[in-house]
PDB file of N, CA and C in Angstrom:
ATOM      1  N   UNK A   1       0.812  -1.180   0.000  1.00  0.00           N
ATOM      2  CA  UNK A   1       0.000   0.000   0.000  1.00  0.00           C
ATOM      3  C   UNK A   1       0.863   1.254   0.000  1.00  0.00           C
ATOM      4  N   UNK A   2       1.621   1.250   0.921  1.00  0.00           N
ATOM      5  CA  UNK A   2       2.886   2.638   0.770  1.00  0.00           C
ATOM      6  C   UNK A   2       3.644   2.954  -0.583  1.00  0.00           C
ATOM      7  N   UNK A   3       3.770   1.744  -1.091  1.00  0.00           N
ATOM      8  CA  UNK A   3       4.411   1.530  -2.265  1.00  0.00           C
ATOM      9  C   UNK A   3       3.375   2.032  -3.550  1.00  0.00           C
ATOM     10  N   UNK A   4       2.013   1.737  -3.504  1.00  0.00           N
ATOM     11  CA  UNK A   4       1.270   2.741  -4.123  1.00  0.00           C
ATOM     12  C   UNK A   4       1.332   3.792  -4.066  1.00  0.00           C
ATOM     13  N   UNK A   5       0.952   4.482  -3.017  1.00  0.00           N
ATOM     14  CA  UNK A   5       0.733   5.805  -2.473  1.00  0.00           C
ATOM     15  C   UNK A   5       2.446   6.640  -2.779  1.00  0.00           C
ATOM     16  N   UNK A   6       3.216   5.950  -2.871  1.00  0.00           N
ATOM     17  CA  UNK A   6       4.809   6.746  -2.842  1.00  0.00           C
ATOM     18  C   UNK A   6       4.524   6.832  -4.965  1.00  0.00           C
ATOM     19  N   UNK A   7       4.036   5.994  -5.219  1.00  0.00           N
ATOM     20  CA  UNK A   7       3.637   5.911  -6.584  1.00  0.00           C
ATOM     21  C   UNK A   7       3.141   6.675  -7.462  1.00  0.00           C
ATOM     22  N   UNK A   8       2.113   7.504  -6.887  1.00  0.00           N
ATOM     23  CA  UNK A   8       0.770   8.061  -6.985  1.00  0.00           C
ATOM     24  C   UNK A   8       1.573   9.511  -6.498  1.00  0.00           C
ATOM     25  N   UNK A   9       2.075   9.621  -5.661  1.00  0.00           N
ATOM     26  CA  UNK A   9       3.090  10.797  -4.995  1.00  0.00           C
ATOM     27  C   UNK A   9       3.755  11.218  -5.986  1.00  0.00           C
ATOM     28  N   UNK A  10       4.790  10.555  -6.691  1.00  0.00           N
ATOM     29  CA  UNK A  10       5.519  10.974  -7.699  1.00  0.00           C
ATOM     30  C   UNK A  10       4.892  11.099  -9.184  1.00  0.00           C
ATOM     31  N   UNK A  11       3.846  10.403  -9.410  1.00  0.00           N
ATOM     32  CA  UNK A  11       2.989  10.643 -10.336  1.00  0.00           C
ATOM     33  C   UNK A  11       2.454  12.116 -10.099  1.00  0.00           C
ATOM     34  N   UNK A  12       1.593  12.420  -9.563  1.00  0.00           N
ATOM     35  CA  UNK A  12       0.996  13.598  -9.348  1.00  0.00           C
ATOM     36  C   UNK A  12       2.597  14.727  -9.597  1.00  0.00           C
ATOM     37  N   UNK A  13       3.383  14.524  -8.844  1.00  0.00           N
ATOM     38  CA  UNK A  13       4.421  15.712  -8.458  1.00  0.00           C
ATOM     39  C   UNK A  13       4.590  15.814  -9.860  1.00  0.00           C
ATOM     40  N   UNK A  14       5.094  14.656 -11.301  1.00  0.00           N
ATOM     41  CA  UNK A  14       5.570  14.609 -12.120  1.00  0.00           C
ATOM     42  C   UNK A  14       4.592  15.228 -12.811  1.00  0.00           C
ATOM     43  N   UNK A  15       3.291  15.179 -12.728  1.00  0.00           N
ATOM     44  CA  UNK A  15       2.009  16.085 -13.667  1.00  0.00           C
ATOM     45  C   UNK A  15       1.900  17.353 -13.333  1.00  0.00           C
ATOM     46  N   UNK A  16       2.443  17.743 -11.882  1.00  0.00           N
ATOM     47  CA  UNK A  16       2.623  19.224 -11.413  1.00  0.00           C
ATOM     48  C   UNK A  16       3.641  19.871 -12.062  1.00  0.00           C
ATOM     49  N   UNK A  17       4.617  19.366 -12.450  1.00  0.00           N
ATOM     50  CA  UNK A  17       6.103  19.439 -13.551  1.00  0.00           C
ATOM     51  C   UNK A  17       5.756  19.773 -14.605  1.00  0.00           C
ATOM     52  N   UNK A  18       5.167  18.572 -14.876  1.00  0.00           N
ATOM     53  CA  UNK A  18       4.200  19.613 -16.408  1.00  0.00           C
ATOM     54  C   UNK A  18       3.762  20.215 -17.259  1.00  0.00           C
ATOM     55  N   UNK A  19       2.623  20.319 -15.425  1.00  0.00           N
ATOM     56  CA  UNK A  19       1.627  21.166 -16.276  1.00  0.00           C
ATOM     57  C   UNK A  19       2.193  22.498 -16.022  1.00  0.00           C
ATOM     58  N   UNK A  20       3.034  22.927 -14.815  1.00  0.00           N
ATOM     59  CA  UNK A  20       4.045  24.273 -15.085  1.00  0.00           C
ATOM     60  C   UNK A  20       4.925  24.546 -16.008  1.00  0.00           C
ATOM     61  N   UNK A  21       5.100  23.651 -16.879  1.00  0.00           N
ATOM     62  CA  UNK A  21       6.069  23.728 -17.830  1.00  0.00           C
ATOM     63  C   UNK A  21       5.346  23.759 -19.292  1.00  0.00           C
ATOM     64  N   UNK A  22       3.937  23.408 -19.441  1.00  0.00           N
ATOM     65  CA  UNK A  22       3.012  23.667 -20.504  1.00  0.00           C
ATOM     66  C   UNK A  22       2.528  25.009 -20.084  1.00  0.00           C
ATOM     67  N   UNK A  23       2.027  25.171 -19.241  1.00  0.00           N
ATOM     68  CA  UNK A  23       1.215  26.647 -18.697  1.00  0.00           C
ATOM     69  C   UNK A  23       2.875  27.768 -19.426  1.00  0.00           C
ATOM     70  N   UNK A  24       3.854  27.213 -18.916  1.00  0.00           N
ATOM     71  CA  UNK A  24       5.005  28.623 -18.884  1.00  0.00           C
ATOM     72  C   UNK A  24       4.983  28.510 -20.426  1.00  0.00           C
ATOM     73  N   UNK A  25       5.094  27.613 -21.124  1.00  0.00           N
ATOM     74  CA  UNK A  25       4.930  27.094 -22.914  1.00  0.00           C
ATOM     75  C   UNK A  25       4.227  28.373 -23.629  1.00  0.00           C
ATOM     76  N   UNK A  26       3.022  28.185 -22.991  1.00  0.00           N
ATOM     77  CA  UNK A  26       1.749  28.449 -23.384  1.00  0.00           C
ATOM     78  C   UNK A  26       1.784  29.981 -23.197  1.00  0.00           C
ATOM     79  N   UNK A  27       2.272  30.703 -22.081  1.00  0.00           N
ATOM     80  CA  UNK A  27       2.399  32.200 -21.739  1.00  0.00           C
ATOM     81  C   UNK A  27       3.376  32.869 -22.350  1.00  0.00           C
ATOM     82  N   UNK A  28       4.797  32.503 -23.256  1.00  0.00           N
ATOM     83  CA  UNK A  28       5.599  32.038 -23.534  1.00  0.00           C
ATOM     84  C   UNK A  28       5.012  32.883 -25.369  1.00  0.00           C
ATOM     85  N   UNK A  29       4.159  31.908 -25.393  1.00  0.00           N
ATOM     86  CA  UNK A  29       3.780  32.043 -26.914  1.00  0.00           C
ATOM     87  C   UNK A  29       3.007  32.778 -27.263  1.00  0.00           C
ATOM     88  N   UNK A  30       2.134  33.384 -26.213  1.00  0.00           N
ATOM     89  CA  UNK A  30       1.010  33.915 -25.525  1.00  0.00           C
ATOM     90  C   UNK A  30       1.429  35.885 -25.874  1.00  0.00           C
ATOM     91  N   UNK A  31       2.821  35.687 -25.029  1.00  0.00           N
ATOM     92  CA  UNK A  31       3.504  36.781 -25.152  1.00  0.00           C
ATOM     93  C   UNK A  31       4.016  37.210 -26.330  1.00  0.00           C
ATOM     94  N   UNK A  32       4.646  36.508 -27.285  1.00  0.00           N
ATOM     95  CA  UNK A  32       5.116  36.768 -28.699  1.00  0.00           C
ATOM     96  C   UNK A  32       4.094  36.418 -29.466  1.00  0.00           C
ATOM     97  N   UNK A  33       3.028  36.029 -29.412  1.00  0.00           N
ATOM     98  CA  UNK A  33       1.661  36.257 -30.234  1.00  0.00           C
ATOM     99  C   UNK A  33       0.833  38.126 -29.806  1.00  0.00           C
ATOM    100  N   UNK A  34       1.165  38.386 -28.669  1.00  0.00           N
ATOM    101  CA  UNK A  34       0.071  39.411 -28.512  1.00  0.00           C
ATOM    102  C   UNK A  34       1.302  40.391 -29.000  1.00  0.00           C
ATOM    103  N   UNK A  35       2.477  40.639 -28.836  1.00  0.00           N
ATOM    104  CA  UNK A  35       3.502  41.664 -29.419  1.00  0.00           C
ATOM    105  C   UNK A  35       3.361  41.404 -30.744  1.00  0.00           C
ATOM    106  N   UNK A  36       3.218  40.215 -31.955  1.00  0.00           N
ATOM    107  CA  UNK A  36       3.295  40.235 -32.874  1.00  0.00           C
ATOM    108  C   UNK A  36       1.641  41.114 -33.471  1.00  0.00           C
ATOM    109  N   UNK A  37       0.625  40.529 -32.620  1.00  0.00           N
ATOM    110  CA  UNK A  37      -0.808  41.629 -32.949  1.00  0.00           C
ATOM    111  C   UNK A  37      -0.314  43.015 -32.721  1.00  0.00           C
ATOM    112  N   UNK A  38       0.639  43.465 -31.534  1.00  0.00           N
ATOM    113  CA  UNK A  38       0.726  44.961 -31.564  1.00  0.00           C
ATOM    114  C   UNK A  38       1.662  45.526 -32.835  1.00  0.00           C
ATOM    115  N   UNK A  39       2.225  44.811 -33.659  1.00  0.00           N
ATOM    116  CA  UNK A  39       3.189  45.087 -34.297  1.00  0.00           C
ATOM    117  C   UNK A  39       2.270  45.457 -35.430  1.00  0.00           C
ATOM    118  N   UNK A  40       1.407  44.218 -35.759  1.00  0.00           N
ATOM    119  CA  UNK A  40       0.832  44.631 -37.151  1.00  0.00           C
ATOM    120  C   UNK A  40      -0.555  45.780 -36.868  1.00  0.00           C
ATOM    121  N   UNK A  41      -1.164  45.740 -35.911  1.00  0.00           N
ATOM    122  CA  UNK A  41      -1.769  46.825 -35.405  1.00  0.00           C
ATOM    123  C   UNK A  41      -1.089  48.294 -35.948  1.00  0.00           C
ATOM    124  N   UNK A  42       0.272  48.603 -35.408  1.00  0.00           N
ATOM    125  CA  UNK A  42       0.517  49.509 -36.076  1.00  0.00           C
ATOM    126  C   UNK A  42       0.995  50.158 -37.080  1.00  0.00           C
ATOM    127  N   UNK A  43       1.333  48.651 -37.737  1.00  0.00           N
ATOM    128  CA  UNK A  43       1.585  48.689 -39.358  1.00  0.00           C
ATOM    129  C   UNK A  43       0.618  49.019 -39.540  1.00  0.00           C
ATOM    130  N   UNK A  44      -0.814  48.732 -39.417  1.00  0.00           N
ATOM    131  CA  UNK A  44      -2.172  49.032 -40.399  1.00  0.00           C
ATOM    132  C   UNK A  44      -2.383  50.611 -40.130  1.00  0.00           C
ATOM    133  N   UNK A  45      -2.005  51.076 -38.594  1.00  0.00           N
ATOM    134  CA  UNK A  45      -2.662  52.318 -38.472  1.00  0.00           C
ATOM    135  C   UNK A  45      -1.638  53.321 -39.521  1.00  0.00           C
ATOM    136  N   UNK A  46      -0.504  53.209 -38.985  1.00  0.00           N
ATOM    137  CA  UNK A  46       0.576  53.706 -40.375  1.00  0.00           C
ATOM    138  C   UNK A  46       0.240  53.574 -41.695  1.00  0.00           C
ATOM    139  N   UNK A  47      -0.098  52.498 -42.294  1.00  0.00           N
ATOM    140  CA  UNK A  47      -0.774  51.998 -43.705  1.00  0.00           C
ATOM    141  C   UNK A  47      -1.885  53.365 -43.305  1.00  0.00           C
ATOM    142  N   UNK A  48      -2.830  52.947 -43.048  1.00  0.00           N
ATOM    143  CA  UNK A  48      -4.001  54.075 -42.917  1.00  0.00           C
ATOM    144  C   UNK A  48      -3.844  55.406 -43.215  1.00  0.00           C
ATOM    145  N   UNK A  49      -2.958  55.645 -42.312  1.00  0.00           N
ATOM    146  CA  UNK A  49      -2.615  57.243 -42.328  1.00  0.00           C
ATOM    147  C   UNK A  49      -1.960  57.362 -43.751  1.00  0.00           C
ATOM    148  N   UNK A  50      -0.696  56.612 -44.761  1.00  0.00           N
ATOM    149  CA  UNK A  50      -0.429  56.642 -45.688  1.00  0.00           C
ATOM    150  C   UNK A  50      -1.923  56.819 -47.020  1.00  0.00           C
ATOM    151  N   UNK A  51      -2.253  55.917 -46.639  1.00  0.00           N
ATOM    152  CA  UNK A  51      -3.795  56.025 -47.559  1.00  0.00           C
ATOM    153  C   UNK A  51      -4.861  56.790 -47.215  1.00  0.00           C
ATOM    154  N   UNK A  52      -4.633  57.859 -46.187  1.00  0.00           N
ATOM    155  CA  UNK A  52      -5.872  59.109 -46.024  1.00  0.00           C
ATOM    156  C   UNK A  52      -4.570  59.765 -46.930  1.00  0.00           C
ATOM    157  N   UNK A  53      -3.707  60.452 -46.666  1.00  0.00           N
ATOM    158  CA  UNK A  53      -2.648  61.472 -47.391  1.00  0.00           C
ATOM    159  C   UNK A  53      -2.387  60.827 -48.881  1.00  0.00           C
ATOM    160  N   UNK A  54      -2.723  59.829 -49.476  1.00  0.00           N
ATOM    161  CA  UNK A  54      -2.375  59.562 -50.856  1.00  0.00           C
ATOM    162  C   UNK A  54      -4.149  59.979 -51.511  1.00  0.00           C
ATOM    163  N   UNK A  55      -4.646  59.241 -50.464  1.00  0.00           N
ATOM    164  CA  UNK A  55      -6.265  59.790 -50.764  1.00  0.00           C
ATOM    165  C   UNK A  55      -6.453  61.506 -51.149  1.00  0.00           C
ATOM    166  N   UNK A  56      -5.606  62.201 -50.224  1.00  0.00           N
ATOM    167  CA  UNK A  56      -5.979  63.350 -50.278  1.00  0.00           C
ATOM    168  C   UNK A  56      -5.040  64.222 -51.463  1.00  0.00           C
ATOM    169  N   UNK A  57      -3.662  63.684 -51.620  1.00  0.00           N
ATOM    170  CA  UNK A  57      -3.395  63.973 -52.368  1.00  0.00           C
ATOM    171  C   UNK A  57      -3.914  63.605 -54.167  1.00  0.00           C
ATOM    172  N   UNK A  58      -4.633  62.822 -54.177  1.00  0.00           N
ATOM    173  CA  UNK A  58      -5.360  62.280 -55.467  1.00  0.00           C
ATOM    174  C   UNK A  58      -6.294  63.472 -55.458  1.00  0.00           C
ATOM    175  N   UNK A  59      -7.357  63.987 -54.210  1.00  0.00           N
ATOM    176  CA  UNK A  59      -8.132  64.338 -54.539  1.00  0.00           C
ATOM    177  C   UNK A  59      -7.778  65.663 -55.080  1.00  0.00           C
ATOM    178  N   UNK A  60      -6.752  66.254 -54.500  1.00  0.00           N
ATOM    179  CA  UNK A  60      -5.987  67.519 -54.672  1.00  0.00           C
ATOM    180  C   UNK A  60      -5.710  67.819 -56.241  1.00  0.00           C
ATOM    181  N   UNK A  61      -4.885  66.473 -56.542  1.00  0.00           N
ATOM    182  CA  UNK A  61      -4.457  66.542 -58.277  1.00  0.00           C
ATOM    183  C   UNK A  61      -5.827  66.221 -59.126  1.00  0.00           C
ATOM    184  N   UNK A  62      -6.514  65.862 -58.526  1.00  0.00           N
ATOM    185  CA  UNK A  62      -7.732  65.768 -59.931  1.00  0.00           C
ATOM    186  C   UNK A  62      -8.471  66.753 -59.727  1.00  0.00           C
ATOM    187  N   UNK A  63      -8.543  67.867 -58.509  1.00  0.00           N
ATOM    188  CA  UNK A  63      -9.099  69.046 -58.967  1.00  0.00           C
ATOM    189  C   UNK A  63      -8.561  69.968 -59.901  1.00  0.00           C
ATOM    190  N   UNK A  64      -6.779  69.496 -59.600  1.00  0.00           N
ATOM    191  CA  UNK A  64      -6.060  70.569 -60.409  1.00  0.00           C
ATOM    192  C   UNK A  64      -5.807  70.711 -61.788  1.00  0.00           C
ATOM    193  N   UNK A  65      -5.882  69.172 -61.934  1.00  0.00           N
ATOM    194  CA  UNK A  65      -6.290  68.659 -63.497  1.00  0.00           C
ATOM    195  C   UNK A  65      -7.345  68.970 -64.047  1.00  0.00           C
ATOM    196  N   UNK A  66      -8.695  68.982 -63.512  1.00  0.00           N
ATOM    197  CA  UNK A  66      -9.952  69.747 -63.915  1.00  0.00           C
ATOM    198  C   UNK A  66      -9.974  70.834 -64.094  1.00  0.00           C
ATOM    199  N   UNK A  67      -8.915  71.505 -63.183  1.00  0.00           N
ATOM    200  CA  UNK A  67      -9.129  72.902 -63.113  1.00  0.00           C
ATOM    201  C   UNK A  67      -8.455  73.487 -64.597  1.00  0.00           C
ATOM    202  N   UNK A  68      -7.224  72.814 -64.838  1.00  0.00           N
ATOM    203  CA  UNK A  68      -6.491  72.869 -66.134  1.00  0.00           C
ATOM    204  C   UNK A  68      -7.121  72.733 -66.863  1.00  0.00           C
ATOM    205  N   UNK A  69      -7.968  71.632 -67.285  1.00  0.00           N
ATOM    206  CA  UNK A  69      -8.498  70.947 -68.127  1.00  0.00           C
ATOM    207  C   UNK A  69      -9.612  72.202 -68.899  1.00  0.00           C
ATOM    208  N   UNK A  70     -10.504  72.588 -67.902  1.00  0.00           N
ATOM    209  CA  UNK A  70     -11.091  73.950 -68.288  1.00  0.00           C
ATOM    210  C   UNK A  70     -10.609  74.540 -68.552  1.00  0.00           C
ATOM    211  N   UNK A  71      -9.424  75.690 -67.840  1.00  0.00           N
ATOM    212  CA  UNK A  71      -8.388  76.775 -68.161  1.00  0.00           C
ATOM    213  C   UNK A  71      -8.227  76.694 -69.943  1.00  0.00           C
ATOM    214  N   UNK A  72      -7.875  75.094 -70.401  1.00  0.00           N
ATOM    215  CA  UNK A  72      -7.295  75.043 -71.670  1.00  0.00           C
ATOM    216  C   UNK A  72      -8.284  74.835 -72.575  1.00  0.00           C
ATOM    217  N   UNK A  73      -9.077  74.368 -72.459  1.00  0.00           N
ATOM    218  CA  UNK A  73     -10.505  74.704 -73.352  1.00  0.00           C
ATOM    219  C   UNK A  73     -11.295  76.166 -73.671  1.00  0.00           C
ATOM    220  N   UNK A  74     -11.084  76.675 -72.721  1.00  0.00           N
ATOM    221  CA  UNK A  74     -11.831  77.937 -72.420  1.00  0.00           C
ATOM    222  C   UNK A  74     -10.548  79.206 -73.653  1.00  0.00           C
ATOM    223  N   UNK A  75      -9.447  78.442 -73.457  1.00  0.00           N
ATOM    224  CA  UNK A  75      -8.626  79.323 -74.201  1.00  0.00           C
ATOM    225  C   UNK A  75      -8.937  79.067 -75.532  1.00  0.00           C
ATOM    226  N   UNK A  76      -8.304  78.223 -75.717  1.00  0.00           N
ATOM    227  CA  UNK A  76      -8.914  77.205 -77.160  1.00  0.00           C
ATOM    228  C   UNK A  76     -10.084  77.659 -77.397  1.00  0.00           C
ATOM    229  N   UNK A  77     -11.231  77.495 -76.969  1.00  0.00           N
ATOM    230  CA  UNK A  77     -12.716  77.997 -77.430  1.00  0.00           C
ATOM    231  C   UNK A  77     -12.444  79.689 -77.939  1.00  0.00           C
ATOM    232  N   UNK A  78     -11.852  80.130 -77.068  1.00  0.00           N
ATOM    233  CA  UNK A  78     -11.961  81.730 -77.369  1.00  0.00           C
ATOM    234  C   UNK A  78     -10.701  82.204 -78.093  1.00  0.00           C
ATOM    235  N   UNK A  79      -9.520  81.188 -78.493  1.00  0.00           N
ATOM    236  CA  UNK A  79      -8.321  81.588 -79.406  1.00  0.00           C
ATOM    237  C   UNK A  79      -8.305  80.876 -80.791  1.00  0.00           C
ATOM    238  N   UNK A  80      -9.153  80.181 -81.085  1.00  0.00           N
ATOM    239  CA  UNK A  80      -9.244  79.286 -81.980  1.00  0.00           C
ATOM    240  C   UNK A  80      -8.611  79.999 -82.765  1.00  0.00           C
ATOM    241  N   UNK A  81      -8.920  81.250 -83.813  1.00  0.00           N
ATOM    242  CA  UNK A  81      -8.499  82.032 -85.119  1.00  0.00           C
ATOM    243  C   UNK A  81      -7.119  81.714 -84.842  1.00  0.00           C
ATOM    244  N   UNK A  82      -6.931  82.710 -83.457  1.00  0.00           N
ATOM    245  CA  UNK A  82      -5.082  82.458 -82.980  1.00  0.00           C
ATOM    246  C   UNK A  82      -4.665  81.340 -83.369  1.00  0.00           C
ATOM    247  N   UNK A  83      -4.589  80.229 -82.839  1.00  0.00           N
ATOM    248  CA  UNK A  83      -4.485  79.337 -82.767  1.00  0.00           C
ATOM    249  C   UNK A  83      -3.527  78.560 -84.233  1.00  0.00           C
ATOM    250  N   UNK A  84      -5.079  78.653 -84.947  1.00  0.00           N
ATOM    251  CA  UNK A  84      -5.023  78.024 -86.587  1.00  0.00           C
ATOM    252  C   UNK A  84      -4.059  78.841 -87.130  1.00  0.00           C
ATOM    253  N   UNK A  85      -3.788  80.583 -86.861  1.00  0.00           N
ATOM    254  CA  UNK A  85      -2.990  81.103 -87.719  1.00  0.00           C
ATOM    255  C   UNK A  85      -1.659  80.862 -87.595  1.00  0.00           C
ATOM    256  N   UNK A  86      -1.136  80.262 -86.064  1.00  0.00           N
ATOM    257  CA  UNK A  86       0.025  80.172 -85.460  1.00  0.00           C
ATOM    258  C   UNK A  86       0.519  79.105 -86.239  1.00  0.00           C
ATOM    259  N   UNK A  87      -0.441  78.261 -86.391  1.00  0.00           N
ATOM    260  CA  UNK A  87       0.008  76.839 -86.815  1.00  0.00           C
ATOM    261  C   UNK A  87       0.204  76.912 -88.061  1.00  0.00           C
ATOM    262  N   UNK A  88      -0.443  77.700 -89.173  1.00  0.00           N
ATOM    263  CA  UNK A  88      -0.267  77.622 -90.261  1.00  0.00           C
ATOM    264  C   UNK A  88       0.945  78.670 -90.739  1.00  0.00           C
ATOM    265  N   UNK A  89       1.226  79.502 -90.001  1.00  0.00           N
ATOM    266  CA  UNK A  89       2.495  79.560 -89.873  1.00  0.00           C
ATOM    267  C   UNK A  89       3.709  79.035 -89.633  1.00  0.00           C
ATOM    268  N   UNK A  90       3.594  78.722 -88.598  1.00  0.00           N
ATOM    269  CA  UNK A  90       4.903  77.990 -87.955  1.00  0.00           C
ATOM    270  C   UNK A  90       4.905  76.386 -88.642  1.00  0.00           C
ATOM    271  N   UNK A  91       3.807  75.933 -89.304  1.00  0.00           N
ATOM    272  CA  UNK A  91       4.314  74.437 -89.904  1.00  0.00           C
ATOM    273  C   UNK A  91       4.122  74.332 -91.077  1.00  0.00           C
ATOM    274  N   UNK A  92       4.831  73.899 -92.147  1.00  0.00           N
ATOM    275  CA  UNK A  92       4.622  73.592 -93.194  1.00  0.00           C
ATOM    276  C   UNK A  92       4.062  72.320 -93.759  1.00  0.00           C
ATOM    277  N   UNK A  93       3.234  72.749 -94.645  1.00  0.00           N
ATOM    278  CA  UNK A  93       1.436  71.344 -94.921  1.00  0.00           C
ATOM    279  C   UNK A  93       2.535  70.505 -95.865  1.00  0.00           C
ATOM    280  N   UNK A  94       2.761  69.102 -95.957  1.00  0.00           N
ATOM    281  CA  UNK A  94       3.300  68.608 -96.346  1.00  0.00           C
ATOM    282  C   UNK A  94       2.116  68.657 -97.858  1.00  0.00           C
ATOM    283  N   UNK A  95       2.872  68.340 -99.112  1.00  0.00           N
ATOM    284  CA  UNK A  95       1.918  68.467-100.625  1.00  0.00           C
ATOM    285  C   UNK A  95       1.213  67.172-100.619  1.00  0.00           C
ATOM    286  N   UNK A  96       0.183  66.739-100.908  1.00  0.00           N
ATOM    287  CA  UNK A  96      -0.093  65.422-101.370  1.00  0.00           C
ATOM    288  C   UNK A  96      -0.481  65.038-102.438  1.00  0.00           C
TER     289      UNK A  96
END
């Protein structure tokens, strides 16, 4: 019976061994899993902030492009004569 019980003694102690040594495993991984979430956490917020300022800069250049875009029509519409005479000056009409 002692010889059980001394049995059962070292059994248990050896599962107390363990399971402190799975638990420390486990906290272990626990810890370099939740630093690796803070890491990419602030990759994304960085990403983010990159893509509001590329956002804003897009929106910036396609007003300015519109804004051109008119500017040069509006000239054109109202220089046309100019325009044609410059060209028929300055290039010569190949004969065909």
């Amino acid at each position: 019976m002692k010889d059980n019980t001394q049995e059962q003694e070292k059994r248990v102690t050896f599962l107390q061994y363990l399971n402190t040594v799975l638990l420390s495993v486990i906290s272990i991984v626990l810890i370099f899993l939740c630093n690796a979430v803070i890491v990419v956490k602030e990759n994304q917020e960085k990403a983010a902030v990159e893509v509001a300022t590329m956002k804003t800069k897009l929106d910036v250049n396609i007003g300015t492009t519109a804004n051109l875009e008119n500017r040069v029509r509006t000239i054109e519409f109202n220089n046309t004569e100019v325009l044609k005479n410059w060209v028929d000056q300055n290039y010569v009409r190949k004969s065909q």
